[in-house]
C-alpha atoms as a PDB file:
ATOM      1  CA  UNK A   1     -20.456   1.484  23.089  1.00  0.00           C
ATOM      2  CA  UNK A   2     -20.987   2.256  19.444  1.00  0.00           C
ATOM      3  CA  UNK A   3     -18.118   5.259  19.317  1.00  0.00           C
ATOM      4  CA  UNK A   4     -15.692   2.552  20.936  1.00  0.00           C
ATOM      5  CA  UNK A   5     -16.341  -0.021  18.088  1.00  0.00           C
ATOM      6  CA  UNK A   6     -16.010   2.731  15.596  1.00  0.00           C
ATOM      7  CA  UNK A   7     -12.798   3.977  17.154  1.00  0.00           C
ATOM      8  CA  UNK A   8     -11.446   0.428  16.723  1.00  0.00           C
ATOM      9  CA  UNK A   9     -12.584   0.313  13.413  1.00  0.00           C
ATOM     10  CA  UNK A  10     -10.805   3.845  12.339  1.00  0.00           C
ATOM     11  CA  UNK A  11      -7.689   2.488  14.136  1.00  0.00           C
ATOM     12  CA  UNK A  12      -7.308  -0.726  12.693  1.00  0.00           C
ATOM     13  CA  UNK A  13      -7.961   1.056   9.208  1.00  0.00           C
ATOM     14  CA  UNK A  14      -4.956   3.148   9.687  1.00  0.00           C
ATOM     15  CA  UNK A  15      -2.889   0.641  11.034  1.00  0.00           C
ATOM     16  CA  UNK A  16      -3.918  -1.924   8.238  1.00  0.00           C
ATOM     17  CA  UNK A  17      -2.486   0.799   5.668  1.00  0.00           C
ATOM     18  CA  UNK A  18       0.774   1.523   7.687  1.00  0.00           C
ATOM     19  CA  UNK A  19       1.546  -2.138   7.857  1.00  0.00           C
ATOM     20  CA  UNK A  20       0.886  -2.449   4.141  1.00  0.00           C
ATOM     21  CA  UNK A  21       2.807   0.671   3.124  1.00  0.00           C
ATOM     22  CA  UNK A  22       5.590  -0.343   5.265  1.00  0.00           C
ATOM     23  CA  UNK A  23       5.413  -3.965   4.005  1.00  0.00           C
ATOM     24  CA  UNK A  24       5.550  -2.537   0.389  1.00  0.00           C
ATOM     25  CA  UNK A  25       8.246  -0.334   0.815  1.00  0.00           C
ATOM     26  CA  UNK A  26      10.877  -2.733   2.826  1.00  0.00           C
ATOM     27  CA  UNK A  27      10.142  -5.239  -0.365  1.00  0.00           C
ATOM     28  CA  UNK A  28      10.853  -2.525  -3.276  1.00  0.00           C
ATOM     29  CA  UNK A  29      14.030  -1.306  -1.533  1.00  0.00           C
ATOM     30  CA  UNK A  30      15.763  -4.387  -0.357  1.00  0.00           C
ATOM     31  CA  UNK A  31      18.320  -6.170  -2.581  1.00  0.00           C
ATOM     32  CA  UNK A  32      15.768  -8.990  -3.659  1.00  0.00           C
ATOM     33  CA  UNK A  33      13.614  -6.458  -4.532  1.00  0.00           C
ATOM     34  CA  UNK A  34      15.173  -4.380  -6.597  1.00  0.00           C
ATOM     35  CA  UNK A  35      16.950  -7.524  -8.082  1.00  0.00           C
ATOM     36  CA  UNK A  36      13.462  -8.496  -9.280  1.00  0.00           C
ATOM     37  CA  UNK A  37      12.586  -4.826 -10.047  1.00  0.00           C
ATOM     38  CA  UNK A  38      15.692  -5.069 -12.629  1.00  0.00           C
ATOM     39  CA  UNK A  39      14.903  -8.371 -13.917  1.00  0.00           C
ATOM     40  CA  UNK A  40      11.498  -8.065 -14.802  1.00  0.00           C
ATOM     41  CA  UNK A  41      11.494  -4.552 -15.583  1.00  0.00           C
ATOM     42  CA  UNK A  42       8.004  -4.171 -12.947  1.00  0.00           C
ATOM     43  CA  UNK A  43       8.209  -0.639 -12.060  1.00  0.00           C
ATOM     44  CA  UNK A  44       4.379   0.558 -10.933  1.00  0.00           C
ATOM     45  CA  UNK A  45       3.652   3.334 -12.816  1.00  0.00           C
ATOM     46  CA  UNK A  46       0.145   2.802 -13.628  1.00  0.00           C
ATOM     47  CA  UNK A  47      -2.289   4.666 -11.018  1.00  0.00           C
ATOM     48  CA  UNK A  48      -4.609   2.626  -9.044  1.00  0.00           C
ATOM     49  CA  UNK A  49      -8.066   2.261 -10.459  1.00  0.00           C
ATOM     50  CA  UNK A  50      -9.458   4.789  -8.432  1.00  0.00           C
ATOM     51  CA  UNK A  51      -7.321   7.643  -9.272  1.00  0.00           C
ATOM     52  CA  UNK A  52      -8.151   6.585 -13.061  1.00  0.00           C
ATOM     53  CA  UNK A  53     -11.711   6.638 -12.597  1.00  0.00           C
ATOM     54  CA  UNK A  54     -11.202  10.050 -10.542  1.00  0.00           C
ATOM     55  CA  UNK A  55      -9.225  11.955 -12.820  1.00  0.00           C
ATOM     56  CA  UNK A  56     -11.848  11.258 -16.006  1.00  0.00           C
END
């Protein structure tokens, strides 16, 4: 019983970051997107938090 729920934990953990990384890369390279990108100037180039705190 307990491997199933953690099964269904690992898979909606995976899922959860396909969906996002998906989500996040349909945004950045449609037109609106890289309309914004231009207007704003909001390139990500900063590193998440935890690769900060990692590479210290």
């Amino acid at each position: 019983m307990s491997g199933a729920i953690i099964l269904w934990l690992v898979g909606l953990f995976i899922l959860y970051f396909l969906i996002r990384t998906a989500v996040k890369d349909g945004i950045n390279m449609s037109i609106v997107g890289q309309l914004i990108e231009k207007k704003y100037n909001s390139k990500e180039d900063e590193k998440p938090f935890i690769k900060n705190d990692l590479d210290d």
